[in-house]
PDB file of N, CA and C in Angstrom:
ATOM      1  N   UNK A   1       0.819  -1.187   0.000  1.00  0.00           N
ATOM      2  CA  UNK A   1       0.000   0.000   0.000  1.00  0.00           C
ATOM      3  C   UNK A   1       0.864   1.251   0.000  1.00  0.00           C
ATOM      4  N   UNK A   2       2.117   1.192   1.031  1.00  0.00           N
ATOM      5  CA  UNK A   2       2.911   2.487   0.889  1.00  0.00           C
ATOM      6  C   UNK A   2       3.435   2.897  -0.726  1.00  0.00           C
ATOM      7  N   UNK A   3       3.896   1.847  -1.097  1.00  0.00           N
ATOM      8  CA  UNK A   3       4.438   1.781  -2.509  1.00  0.00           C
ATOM      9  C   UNK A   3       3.891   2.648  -3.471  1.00  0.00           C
ATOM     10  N   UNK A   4       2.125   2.139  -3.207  1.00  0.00           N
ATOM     11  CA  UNK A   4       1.353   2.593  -4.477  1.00  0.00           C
ATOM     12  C   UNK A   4       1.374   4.097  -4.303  1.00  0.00           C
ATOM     13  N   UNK A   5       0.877   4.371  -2.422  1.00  0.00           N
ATOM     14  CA  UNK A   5       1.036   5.662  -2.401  1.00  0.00           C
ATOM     15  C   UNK A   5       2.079   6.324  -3.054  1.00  0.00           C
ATOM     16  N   UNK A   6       3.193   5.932  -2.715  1.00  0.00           N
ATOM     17  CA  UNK A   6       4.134   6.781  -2.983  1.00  0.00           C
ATOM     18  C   UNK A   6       4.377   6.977  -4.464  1.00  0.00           C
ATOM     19  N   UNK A   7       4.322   5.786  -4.944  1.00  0.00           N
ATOM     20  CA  UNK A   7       4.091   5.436  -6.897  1.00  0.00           C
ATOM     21  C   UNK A   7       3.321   6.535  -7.163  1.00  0.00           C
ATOM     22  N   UNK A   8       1.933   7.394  -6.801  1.00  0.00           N
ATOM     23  CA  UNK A   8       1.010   7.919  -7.288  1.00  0.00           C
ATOM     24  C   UNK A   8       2.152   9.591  -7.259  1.00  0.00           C
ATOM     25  N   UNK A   9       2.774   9.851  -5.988  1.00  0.00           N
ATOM     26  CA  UNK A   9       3.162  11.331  -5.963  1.00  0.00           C
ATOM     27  C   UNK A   9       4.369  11.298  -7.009  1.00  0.00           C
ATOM     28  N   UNK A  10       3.689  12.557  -7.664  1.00  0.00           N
ATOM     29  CA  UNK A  10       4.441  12.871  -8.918  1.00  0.00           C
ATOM     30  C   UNK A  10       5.749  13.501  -8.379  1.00  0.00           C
ATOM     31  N   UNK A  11       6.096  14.482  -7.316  1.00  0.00           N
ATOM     32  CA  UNK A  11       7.213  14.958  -6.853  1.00  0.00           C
ATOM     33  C   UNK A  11       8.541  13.937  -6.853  1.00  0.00           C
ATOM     34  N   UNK A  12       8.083  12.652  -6.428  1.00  0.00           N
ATOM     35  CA  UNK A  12       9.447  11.702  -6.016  1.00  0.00           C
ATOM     36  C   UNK A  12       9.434  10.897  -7.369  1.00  0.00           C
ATOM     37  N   UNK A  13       9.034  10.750  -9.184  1.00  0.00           N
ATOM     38  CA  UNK A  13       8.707   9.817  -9.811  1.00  0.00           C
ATOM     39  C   UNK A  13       8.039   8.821  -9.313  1.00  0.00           C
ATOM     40  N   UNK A  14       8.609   7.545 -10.421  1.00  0.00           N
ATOM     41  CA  UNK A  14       8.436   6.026 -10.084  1.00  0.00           C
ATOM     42  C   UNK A  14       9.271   5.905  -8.951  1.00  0.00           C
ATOM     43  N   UNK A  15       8.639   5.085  -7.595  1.00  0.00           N
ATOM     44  CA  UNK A  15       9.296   4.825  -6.920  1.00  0.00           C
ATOM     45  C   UNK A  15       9.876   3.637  -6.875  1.00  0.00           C
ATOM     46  N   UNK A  16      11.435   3.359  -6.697  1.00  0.00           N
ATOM     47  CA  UNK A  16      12.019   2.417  -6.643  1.00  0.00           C
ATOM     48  C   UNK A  16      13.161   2.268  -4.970  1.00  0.00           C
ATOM     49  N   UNK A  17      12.247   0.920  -4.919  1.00  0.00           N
ATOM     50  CA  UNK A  17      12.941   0.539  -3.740  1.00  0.00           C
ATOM     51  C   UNK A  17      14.374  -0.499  -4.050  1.00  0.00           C
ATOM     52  N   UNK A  18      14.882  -0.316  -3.120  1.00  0.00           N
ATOM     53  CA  UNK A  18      16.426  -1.221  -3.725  1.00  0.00           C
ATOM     54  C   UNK A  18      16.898  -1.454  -1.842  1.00  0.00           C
ATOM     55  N   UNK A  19      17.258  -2.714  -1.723  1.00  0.00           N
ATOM     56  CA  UNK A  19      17.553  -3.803  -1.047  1.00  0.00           C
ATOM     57  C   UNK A  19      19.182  -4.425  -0.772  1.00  0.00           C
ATOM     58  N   UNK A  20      19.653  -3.836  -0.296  1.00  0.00           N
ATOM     59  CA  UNK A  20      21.326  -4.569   0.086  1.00  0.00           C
ATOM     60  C   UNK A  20      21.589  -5.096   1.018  1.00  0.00           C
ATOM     61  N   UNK A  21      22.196  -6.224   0.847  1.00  0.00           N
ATOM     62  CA  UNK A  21      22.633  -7.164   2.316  1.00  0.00           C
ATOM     63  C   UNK A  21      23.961  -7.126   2.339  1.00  0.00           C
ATOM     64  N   UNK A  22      24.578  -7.031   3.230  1.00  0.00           N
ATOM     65  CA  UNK A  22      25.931  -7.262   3.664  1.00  0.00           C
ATOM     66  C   UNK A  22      25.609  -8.192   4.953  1.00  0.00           C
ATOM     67  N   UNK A  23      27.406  -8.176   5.364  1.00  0.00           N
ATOM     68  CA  UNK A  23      27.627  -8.790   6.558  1.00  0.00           C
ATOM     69  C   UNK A  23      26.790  -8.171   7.867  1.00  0.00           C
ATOM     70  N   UNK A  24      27.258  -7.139   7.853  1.00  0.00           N
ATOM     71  CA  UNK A  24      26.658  -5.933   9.029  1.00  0.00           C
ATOM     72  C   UNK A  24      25.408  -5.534   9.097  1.00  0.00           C
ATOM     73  N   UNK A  25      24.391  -5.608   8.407  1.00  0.00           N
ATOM     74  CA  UNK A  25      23.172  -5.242   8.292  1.00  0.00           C
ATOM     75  C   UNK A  25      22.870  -5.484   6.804  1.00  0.00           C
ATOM     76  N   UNK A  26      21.394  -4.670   6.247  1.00  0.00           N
ATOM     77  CA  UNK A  26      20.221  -4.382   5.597  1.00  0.00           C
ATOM     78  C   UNK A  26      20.758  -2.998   4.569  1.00  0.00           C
ATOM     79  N   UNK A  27      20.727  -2.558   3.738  1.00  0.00           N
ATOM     80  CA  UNK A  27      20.459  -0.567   3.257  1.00  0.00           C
ATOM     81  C   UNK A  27      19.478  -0.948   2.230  1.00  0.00           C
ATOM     82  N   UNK A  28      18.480  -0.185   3.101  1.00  0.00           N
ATOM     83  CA  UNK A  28      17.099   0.055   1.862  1.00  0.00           C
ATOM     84  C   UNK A  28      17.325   1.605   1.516  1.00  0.00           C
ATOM     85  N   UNK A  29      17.238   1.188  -0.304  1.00  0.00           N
ATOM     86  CA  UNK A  29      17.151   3.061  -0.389  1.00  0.00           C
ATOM     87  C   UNK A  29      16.376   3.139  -1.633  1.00  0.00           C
ATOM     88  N   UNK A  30      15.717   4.259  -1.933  1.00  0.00           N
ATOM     89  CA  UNK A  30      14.974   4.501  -2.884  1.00  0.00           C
ATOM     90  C   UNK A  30      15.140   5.948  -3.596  1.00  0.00           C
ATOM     91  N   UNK A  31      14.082   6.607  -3.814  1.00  0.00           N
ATOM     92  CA  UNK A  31      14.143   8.214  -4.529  1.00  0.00           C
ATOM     93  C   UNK A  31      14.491   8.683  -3.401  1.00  0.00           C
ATOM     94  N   UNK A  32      14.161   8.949  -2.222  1.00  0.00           N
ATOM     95  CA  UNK A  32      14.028  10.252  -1.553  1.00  0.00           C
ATOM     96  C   UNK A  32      15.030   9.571   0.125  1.00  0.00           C
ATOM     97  N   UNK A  33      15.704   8.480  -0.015  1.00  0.00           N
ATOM     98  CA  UNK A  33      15.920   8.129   1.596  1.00  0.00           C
ATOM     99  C   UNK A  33      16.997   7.227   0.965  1.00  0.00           C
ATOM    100  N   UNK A  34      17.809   6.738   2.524  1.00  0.00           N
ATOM    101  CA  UNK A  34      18.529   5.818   2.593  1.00  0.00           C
ATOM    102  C   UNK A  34      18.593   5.018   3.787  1.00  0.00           C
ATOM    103  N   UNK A  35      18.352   3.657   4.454  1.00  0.00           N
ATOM    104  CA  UNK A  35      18.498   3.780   5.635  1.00  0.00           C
ATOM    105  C   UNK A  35      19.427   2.475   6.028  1.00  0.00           C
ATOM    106  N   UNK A  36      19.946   2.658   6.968  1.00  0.00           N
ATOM    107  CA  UNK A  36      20.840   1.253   7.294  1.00  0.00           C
ATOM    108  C   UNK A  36      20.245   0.574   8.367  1.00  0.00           C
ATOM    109  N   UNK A  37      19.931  -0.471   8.195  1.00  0.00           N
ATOM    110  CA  UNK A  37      19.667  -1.682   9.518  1.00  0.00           C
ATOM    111  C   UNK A  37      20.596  -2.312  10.014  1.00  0.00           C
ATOM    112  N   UNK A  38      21.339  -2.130  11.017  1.00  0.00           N
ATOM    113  CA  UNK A  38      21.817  -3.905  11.343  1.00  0.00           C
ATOM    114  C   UNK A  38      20.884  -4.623  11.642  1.00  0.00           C
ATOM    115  N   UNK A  39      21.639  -6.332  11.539  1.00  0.00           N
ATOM    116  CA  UNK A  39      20.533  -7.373  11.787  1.00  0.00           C
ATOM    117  C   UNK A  39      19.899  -7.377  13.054  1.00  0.00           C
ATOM    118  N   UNK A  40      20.725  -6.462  14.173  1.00  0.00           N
ATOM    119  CA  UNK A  40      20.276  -6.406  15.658  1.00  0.00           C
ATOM    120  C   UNK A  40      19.212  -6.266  15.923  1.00  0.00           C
ATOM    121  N   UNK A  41      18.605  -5.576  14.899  1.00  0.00           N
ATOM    122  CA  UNK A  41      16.891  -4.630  14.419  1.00  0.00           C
ATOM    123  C   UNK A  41      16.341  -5.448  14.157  1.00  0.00           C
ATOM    124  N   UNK A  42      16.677  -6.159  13.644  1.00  0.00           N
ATOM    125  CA  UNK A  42      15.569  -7.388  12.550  1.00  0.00           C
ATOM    126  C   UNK A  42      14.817  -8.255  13.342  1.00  0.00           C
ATOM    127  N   UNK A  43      13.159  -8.342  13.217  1.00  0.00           N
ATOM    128  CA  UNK A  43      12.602  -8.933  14.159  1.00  0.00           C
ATOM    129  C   UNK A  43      12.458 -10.634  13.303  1.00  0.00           C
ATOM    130  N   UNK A  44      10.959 -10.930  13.192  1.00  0.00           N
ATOM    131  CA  UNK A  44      11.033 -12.013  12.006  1.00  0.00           C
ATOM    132  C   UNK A  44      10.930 -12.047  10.500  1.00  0.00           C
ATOM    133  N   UNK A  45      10.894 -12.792  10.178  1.00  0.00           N
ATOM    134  CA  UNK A  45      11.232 -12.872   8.168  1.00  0.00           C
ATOM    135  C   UNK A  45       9.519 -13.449   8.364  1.00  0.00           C
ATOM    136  N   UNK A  46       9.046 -13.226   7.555  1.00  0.00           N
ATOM    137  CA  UNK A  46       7.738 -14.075   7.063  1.00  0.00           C
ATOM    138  C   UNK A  46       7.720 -14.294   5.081  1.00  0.00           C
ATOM    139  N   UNK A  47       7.500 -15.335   4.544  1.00  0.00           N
ATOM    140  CA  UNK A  47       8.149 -16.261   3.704  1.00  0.00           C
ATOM    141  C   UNK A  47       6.033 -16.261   3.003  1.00  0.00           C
ATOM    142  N   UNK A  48       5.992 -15.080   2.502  1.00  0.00           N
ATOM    143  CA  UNK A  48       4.374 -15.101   2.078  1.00  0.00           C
ATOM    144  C   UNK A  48       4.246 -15.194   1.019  1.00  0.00           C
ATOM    145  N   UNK A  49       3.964 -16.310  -0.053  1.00  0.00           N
ATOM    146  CA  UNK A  49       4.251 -16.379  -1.510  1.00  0.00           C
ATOM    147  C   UNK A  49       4.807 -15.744  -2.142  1.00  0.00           C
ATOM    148  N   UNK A  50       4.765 -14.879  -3.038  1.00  0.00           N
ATOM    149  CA  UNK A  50       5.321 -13.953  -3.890  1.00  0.00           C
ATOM    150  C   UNK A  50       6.344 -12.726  -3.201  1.00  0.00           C
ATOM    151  N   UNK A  51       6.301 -13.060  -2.029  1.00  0.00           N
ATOM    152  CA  UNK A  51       6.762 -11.368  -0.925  1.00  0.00           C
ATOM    153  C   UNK A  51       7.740 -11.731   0.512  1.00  0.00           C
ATOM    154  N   UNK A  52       8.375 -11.617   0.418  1.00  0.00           N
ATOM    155  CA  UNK A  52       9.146 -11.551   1.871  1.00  0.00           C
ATOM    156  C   UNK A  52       8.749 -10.693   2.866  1.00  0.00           C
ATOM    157  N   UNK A  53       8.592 -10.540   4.154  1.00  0.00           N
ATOM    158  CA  UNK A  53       8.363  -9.721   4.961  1.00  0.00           C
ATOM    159  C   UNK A  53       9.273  -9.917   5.709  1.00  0.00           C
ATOM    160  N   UNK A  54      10.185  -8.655   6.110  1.00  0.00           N
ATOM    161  CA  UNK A  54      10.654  -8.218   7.068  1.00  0.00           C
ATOM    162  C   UNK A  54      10.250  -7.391   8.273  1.00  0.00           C
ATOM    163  N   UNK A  55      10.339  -7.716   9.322  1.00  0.00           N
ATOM    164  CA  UNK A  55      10.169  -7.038  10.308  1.00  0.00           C
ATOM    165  C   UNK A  55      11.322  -6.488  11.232  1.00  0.00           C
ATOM    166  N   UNK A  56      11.189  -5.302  11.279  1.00  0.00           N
ATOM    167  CA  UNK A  56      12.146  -4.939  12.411  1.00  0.00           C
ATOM    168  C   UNK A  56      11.740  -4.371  13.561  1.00  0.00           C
ATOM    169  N   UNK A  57      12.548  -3.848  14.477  1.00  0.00           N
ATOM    170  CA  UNK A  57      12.431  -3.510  16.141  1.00  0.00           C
ATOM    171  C   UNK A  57      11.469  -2.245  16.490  1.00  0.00           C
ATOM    172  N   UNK A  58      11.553  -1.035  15.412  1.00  0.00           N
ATOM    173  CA  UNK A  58      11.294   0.194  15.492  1.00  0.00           C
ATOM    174  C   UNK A  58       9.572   0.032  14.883  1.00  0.00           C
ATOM    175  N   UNK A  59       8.920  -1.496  14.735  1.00  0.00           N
ATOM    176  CA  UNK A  59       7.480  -1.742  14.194  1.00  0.00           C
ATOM    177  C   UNK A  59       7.598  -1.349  12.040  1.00  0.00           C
ATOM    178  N   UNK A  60       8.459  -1.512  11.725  1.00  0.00           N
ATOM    179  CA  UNK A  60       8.301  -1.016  10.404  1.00  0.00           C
ATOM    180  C   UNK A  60       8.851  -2.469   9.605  1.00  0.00           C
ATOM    181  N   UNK A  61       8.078  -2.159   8.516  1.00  0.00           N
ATOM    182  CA  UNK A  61       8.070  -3.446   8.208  1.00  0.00           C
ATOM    183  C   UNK A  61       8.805  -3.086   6.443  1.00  0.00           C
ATOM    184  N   UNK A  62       9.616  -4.238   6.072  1.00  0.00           N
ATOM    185  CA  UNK A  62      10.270  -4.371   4.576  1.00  0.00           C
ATOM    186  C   UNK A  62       9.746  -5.474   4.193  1.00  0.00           C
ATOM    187  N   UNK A  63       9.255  -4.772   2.676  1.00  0.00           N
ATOM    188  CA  UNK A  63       8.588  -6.061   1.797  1.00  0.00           C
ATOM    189  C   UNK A  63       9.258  -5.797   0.800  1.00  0.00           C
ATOM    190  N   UNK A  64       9.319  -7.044   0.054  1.00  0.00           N
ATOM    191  CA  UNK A  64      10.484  -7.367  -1.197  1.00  0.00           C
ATOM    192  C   UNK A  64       9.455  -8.657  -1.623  1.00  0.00           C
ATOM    193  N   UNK A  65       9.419  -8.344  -3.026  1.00  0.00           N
ATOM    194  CA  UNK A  65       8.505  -9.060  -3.858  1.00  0.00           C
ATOM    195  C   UNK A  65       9.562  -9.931  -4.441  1.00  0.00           C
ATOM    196  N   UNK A  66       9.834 -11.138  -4.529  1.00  0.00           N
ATOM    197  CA  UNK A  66      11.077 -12.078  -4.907  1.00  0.00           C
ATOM    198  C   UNK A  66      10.883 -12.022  -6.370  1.00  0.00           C
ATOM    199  N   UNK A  67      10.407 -11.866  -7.348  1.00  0.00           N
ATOM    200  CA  UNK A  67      10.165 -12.110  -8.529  1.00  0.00           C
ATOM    201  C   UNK A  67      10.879 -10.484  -9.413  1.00  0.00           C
ATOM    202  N   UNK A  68      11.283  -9.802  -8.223  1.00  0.00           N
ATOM    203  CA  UNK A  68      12.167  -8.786  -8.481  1.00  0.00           C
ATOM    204  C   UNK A  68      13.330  -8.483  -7.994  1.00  0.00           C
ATOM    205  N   UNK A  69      13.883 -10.087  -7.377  1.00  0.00           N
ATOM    206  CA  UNK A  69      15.050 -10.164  -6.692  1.00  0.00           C
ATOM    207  C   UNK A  69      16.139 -10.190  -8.184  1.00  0.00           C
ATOM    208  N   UNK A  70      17.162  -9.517  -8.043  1.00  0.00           N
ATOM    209  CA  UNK A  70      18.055  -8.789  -9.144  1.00  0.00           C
ATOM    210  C   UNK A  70      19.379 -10.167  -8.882  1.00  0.00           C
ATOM    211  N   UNK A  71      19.776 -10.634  -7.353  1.00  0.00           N
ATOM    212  CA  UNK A  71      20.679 -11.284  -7.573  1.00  0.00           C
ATOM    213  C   UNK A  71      20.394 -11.874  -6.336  1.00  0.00           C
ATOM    214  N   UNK A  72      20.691 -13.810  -6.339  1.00  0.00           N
ATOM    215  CA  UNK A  72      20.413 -14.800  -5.778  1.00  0.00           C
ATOM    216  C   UNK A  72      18.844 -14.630  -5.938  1.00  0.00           C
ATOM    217  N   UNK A  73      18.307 -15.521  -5.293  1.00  0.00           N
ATOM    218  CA  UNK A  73      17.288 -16.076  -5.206  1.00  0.00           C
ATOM    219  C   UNK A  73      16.346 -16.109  -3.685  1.00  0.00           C
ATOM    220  N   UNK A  74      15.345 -15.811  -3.496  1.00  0.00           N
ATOM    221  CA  UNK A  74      14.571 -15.316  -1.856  1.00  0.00           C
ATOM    222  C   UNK A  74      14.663 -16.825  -0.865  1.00  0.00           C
ATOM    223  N   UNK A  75      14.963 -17.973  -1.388  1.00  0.00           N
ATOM    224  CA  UNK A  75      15.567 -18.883  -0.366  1.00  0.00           C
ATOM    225  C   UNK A  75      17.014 -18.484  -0.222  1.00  0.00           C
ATOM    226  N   UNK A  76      17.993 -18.267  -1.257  1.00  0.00           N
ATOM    227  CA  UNK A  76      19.189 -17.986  -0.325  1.00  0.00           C
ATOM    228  C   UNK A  76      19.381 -16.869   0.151  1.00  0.00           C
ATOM    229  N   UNK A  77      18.284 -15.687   0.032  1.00  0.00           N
ATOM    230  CA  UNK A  77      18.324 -14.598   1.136  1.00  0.00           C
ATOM    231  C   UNK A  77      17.794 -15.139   2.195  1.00  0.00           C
ATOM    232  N   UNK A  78      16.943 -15.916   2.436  1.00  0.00           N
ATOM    233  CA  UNK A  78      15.969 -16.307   3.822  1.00  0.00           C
ATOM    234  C   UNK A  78      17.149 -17.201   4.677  1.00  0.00           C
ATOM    235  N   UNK A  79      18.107 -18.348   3.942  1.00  0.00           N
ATOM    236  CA  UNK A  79      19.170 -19.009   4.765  1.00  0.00           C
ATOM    237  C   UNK A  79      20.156 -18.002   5.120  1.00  0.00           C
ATOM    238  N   UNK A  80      20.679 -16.495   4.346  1.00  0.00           N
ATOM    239  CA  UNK A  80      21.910 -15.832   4.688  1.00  0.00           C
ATOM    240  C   UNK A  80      21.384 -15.264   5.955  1.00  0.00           C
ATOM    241  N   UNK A  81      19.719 -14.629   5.556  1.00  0.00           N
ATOM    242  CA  UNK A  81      18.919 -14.058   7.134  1.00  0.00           C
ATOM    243  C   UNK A  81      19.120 -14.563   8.083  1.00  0.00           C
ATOM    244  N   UNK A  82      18.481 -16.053   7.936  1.00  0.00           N
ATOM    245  CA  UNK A  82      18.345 -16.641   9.237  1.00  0.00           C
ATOM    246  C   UNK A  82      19.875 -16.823  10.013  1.00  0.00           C
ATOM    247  N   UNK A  83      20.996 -17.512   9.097  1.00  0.00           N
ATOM    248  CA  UNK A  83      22.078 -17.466   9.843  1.00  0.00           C
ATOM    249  C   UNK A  83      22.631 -15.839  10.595  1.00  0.00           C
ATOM    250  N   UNK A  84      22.164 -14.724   9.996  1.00  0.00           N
ATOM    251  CA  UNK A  84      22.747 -13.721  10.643  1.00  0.00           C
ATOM    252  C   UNK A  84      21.888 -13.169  11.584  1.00  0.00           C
ATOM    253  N   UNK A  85      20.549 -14.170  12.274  1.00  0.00           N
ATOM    254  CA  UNK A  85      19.755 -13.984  13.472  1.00  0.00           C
ATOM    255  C   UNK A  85      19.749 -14.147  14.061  1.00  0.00           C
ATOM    256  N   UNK A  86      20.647 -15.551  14.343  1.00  0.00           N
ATOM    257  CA  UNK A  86      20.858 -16.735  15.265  1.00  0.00           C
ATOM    258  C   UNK A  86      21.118 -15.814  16.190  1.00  0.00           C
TER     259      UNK A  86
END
């Protein structure tokens, strides 16, 4: 739903969200932001057909539609997750 909102305001374009994992955390960034997570934040993964859900500490939630995953595949993001939750 945020997406579409934000898709609709002409000020920021098409909005594009973009997704990086490292060792140390998460960086989601798009038109207008950048933000860094470590995994310390990260609450649970939820694995919902077509969509990953992330949850983190601060109640905000990251969704990533796998069928627009650019590199690997949303099971070997869900095994790199889980090992960096333990």
């Amino acid at each position: 739903m945020v997406r579409l909102l934000m898709a609709e305001n002409k000020q920021y374009g098409e909005l594009v969200n973009r997704y990086q994992f490292y060792d140390e955390g998460m960086v989601f960034s798009n038109n207008y932001t950048t933000e860094d997570v470590p995994y310390h934040e990260f609450g649970h993964i939820l694995d919902s057909g077509g969509y990953l859900f992330l949850f983190v500490k601060n109640k905000q939630t990251y969704i990533l539609r796998k069928s627009e995953m650019s590199k690997g595949t949303a099971d070997d993001l869900c095994l790199f997750l889980n090992e960096k939750l333990r």
